[in-house]
Protein backbone atom coordinates (compact mmCIF):
# COMPACT_ATOMS: atom_id res chain seq x y z
CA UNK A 1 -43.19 -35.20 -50.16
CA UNK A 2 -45.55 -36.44 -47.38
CA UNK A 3 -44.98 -39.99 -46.07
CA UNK A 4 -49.26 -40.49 -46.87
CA UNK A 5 -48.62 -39.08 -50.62
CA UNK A 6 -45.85 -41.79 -51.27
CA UNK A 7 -47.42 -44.93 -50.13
CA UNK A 8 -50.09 -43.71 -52.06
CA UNK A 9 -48.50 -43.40 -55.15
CA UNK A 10 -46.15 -46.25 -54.29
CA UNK A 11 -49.56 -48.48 -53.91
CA UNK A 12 -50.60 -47.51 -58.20
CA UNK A 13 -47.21 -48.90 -58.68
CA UNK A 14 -47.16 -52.30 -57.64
CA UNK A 15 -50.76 -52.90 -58.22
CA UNK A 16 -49.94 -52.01 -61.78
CA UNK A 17 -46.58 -54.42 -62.10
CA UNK A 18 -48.52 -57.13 -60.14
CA UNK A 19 -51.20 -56.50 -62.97
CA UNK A 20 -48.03 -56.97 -65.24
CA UNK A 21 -46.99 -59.90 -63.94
CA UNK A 22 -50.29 -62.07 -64.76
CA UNK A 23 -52.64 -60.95 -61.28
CA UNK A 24 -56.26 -59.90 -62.25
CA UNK A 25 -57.60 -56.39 -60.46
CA UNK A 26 -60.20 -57.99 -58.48
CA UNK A 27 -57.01 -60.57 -56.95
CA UNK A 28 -54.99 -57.64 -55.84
CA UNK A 29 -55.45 -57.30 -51.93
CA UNK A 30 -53.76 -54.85 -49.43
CA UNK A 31 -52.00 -57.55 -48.10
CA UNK A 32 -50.34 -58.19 -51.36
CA UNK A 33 -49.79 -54.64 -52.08
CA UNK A 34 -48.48 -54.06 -48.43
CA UNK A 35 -46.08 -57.27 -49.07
CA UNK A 36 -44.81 -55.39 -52.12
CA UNK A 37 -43.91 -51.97 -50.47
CA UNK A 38 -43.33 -52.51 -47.03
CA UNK A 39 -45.24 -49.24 -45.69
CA UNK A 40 -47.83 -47.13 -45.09
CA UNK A 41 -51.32 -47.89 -43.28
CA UNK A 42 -53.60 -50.56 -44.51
CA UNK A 43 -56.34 -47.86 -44.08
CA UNK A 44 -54.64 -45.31 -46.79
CA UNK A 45 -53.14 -48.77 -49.14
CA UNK A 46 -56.86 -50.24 -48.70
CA UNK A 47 -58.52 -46.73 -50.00
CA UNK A 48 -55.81 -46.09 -52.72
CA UNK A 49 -56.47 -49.57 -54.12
CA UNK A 50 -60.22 -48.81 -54.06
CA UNK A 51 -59.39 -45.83 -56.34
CA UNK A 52 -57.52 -47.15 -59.00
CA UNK A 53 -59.23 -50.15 -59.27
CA UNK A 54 -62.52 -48.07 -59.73
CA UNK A 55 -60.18 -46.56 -62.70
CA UNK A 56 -59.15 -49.41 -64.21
CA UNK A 57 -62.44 -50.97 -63.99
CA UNK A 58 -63.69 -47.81 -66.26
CA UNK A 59 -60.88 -48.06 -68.54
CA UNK A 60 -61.84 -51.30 -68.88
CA UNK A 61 -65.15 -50.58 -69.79
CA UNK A 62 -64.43 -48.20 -71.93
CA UNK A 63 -61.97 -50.57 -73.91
CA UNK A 64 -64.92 -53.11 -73.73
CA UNK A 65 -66.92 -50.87 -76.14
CA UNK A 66 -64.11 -49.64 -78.28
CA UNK A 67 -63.08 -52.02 -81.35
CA UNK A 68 -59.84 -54.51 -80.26
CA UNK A 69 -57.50 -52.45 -82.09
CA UNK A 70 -58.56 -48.91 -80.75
CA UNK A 71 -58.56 -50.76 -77.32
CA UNK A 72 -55.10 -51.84 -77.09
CA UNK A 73 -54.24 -48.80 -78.43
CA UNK A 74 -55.77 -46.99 -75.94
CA UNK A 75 -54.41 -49.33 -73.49
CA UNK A 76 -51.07 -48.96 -74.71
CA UNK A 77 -51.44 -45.38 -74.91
CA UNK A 78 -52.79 -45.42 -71.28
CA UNK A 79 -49.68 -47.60 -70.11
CA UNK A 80 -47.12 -45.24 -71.81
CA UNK A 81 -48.80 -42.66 -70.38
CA UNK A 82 -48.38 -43.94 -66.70
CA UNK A 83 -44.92 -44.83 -67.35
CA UNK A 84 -44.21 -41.21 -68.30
CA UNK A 85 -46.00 -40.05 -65.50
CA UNK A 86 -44.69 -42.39 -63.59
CA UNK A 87 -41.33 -41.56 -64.63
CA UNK A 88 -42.16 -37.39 -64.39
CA UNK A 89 -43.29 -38.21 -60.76
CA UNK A 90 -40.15 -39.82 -59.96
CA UNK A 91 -37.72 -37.20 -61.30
CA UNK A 92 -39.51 -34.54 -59.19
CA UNK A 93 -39.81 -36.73 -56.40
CA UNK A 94 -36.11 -37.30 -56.64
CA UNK A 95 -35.46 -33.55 -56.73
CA UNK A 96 -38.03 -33.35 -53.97
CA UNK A 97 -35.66 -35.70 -51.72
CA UNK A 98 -32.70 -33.69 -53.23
CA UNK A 99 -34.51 -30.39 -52.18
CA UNK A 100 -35.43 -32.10 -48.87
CA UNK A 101 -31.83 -33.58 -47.76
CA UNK A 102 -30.37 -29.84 -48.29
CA UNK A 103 -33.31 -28.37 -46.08
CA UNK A 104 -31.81 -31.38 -43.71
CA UNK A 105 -28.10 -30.36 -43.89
CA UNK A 106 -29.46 -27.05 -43.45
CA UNK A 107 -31.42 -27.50 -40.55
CA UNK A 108 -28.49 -29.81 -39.08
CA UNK A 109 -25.91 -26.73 -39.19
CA UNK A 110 -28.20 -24.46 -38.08
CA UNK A 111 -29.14 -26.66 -35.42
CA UNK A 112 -25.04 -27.13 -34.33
CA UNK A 113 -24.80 -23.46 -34.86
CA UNK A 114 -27.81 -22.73 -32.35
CA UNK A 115 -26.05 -25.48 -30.09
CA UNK A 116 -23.03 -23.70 -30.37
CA UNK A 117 -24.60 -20.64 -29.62
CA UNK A 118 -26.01 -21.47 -26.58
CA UNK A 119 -22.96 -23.10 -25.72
CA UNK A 120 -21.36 -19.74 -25.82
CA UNK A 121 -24.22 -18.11 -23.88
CA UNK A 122 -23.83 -20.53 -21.21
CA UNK A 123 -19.93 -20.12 -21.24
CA UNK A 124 -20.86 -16.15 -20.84
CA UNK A 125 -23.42 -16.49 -18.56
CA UNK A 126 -20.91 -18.61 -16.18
CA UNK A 127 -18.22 -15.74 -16.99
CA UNK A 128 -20.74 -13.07 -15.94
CA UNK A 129 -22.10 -14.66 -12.89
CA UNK A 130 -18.26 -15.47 -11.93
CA UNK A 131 -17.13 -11.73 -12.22
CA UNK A 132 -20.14 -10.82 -10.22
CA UNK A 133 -19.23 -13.11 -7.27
CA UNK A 134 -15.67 -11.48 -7.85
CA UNK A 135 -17.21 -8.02 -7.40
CA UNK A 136 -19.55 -8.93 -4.60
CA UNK A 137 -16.29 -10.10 -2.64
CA UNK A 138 -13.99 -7.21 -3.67
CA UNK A 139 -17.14 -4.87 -2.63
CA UNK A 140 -17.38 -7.03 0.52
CA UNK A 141 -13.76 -6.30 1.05
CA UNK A 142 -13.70 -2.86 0.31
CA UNK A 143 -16.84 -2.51 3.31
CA UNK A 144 -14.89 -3.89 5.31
CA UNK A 145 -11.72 -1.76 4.97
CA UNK A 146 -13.51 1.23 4.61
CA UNK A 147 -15.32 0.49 7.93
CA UNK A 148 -12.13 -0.40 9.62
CA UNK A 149 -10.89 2.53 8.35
CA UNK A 150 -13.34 4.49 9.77
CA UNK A 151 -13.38 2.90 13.21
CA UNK A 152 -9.35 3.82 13.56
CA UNK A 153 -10.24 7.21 12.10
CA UNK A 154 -12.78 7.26 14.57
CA UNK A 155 -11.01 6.07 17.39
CA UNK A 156 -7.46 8.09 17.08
CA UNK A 157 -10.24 10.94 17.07
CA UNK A 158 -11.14 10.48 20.12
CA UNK A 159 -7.71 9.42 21.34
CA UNK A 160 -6.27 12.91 20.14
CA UNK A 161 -9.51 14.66 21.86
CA UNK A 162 -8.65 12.47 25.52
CA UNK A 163 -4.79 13.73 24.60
CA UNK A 164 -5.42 16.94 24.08
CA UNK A 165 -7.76 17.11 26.98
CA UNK A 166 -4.90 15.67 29.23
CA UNK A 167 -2.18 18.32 27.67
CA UNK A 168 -4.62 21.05 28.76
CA UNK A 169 -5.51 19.50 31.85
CA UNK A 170 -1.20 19.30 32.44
CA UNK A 171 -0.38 22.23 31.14
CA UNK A 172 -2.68 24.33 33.50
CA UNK A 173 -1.70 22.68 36.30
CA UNK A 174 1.98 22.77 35.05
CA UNK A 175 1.16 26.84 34.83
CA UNK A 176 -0.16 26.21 38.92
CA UNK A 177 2.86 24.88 39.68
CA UNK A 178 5.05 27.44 38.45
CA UNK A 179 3.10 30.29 39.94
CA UNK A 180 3.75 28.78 43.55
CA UNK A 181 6.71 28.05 42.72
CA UNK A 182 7.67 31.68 41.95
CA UNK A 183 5.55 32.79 44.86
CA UNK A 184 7.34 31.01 47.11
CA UNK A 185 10.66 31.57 45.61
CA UNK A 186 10.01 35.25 45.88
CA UNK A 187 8.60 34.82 49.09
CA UNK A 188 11.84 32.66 50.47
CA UNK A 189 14.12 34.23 48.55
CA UNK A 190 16.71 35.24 51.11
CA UNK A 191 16.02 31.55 52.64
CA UNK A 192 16.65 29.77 49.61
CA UNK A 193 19.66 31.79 48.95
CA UNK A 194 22.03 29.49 50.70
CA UNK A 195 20.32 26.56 49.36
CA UNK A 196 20.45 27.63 45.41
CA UNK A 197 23.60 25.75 44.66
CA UNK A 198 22.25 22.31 46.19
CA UNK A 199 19.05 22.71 44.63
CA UNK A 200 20.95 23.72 40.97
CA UNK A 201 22.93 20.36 41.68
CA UNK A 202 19.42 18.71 42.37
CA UNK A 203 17.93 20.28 39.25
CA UNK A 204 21.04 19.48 37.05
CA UNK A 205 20.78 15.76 37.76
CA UNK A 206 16.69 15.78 37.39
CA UNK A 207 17.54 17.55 33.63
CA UNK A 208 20.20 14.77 33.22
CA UNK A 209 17.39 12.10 34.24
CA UNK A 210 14.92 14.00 32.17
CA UNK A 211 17.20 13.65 29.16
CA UNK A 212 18.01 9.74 29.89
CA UNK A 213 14.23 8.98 29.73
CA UNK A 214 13.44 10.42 26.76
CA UNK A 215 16.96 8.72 24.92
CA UNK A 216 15.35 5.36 26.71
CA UNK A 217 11.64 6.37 25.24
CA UNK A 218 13.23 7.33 21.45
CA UNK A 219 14.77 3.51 21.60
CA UNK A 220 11.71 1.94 22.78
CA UNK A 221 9.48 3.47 20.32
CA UNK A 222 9.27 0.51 17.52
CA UNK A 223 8.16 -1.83 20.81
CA UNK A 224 5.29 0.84 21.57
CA UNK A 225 3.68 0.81 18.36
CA UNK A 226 1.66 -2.33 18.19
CA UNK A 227 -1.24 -1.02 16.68
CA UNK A 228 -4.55 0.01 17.61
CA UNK A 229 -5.82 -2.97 19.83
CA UNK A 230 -2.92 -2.10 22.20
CA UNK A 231 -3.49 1.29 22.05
CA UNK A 232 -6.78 1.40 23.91
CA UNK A 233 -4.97 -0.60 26.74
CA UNK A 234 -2.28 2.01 26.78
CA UNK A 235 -4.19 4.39 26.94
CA UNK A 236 -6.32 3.22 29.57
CA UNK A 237 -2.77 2.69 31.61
CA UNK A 238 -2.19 6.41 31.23
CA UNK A 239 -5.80 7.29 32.79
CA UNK A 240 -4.89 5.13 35.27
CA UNK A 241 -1.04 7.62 35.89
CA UNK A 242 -2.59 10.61 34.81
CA UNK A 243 -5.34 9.96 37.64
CA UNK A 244 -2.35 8.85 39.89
CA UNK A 245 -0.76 12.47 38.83
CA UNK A 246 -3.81 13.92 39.90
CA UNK A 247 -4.16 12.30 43.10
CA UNK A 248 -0.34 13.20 43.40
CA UNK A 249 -1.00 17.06 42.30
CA UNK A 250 -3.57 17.31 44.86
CA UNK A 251 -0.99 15.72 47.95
CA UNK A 252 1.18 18.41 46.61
CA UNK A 253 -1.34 21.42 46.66
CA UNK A 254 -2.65 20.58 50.23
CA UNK A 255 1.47 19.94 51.46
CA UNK A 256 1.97 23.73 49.85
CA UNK A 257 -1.27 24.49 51.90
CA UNK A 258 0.82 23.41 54.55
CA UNK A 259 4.48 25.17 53.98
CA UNK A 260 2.08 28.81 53.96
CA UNK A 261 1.17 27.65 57.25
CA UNK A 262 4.60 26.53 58.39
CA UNK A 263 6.10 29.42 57.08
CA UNK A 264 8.91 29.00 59.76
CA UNK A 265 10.06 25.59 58.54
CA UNK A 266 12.17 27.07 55.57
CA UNK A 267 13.35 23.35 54.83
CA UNK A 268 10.26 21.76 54.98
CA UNK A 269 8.94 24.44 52.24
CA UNK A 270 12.41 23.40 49.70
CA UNK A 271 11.60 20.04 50.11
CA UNK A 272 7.85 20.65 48.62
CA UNK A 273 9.60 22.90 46.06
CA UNK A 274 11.93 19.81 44.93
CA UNK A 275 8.67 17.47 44.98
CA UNK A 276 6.63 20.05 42.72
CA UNK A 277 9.58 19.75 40.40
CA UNK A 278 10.03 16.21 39.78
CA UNK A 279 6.28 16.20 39.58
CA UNK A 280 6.56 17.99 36.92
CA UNK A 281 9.02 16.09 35.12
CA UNK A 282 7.20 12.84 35.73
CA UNK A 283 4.53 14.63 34.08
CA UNK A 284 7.03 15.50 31.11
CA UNK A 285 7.53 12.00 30.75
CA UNK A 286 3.76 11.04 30.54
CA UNK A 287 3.55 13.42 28.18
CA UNK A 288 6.15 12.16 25.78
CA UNK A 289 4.78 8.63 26.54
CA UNK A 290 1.68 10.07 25.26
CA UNK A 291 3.11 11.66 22.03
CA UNK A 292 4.93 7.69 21.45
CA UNK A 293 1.07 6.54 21.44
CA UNK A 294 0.16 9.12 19.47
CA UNK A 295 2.54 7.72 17.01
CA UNK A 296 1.49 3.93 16.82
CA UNK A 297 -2.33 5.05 16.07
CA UNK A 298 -0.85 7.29 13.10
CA UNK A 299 1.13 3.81 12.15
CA UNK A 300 -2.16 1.75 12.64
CA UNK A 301 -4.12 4.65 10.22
CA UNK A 302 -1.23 4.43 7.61
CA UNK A 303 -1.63 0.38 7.52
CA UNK A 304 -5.49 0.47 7.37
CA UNK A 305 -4.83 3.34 4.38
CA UNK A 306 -2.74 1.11 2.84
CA UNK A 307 -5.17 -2.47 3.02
CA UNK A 308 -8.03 0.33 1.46
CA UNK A 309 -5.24 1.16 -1.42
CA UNK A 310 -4.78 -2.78 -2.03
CA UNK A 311 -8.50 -3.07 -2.09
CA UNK A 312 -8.98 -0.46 -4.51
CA UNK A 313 -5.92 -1.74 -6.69
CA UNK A 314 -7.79 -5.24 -6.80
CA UNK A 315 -10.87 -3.75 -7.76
CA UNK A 316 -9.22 -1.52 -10.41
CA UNK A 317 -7.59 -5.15 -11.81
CA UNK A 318 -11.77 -6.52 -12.56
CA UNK A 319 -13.20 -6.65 -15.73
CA UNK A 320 -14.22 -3.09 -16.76
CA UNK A 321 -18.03 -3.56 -16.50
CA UNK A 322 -17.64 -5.24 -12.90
CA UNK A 323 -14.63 -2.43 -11.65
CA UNK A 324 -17.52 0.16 -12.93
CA UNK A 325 -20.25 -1.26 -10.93
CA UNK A 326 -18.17 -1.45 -7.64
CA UNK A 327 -16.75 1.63 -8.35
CA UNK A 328 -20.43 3.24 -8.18
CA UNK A 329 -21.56 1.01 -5.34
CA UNK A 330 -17.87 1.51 -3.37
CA UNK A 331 -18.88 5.28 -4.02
CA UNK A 332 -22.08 4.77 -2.47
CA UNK A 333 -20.87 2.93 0.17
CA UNK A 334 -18.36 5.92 1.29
């Protein structure tokens, strides 16, 4: 029931129990009536009052006309009859207010239930946008080792290209060396004759110093591999010798140059033969030195594998909806 609708009908109420209670119609003001219930405009009392006094004025009127006895019936009749009415009006409005505090309780739970539901939503939405910073940062992280992994791929590529370059390089002059060596061996041969057991001796001990480097290089292996930032400084050091070994190479060409010239000087042309030879095995060292390198980049790619693997493992641990989307993205990314 409408607040408008009850001050109305509230307003026919006390005008009729003030009537009851000795006040005339034309006495009853809305300041009385608004005294009596306490609400509702003046404008809607003031206009209500107008109406029923226009009715009882016409009852009135009517019971003016009638005989005494047929009046008071009829006003008894007409009392009764606003009693029951009165009385019909306020059983339905009481199952109105019954009707209208369950539409209340109603609308209370499903107000708490709506609260609760966005409560939840909220909670989710702060869950979702939580695993997405967790897959932004595990996709950050995965960039990151996939790009490092692809700078030491990248890098021991070009490593192994400069090494292999080098090995050729060595290896073809090793294969110069060895041709004048067996020239001039086969040139001196009755020279060097008398000679062969000092220059076995000689050759013995260079094997036996050849063999003590690389037991000293096998033992300092675990120092050399320090990863890949030390790697480019090595391997700038072993320009730096093979450039030496070059320089070196080419002193011993032009002092072969010389012993064809000085073909007389049998000694002088040994002594070149003994300095081609521990050239060469200083280059057999570089060359293992080399191959120790070699090993600390394939170290430094195992460890890089191995931060991608933990990257991939954390990922794999994410909710399934985030591990999918970084899955798709990390596949994009590679």
């Amino acid at each position: 029931m409408s607040r408008v609708s009850d001050t109305r009908q509230r307003t026919r109420e006390a005008a009729t129990t003030l009537v009851a209670d000795g006040k005339r119609p034309h006495e009853l003001t809305v300041d009385l009536i608004y005294a009596a219930i306490q609400q509702g405009s003046r404008t809607t009392i003031n206009d209500e009052l107008k109406l029923w006094k226009d009715e009882r004025a016409k009852a009135d009127a009517l019971g003016a006309e009638l005989p005494p006895m047929i009046a008071d019936a009829m006003r008894s009749l007409w009392v009764a009859a606003v009693e029951q009415g009165e009385q019909v009006f306020s059983e339905h409005r009481q199952a109105l207010e019954s009707d209208l505090e369950a539409l209340k309780r109603t609308h209370d739970d499903v107000v708490a239930e709506c609260a609760a539901t966005v409560a939840t939503v909220q909670q989710l939405q702060q869950q979702l946008n939580q695993h997405r910073e967790e897959s932004a940062e595990l996709k950050r992280q995965l960039a990151q080792e996939t790009d490092a992994k692809g700078d030491a791929l990248g890098q021991v590529h070009a490593l192994q290209q400069e090494v292999a370059a080098v090995r050729a390089d060595l290896t073809h002059q090793l294969a110069e060396a060895r041709h004048a060596q067996d020239r001039l061996t086969s040139e001196f041969q009755s020279t060097l004759a008398t000679r062969d057991a000092a220059f076995q001796a000689e050759r013995d001990k260079a094997n036996e110093r050849v063999e003590a480097a690389q037991a000293r290089m096998l033992q300092e292996t675990d120092a050399a591999r320090e990863g890949l930032r030390q790697t480019e400084q090595h391997m700038v050091k072993l320009r730096q010798r093979c450039e030496e070994q070059q320089g070196n190479l080419t002193e011993a060409r032009m002092e072969v140059a010389r012993h064809r010239r000085e073909l007389a000087d049998r000694e002088s042309q040994i002594a070149a033969l003994v300095n081609v030879q521990t050239e060469r095995d200083q280059l057999a060292l570089e060359l293992a030195a080399m191959r120790g390198q070699l090993t600390g980049m394939t170290v430094a790619i195992q460890s890089a594998e191995a931060r991608a693997a933990a990257a991939e493992f954390r990922l794999a641990k994410a909710p399934p909806t985030s591990r999918k989307r970084a899955r798709s993205e990390g596949g994009a990314i590679g």
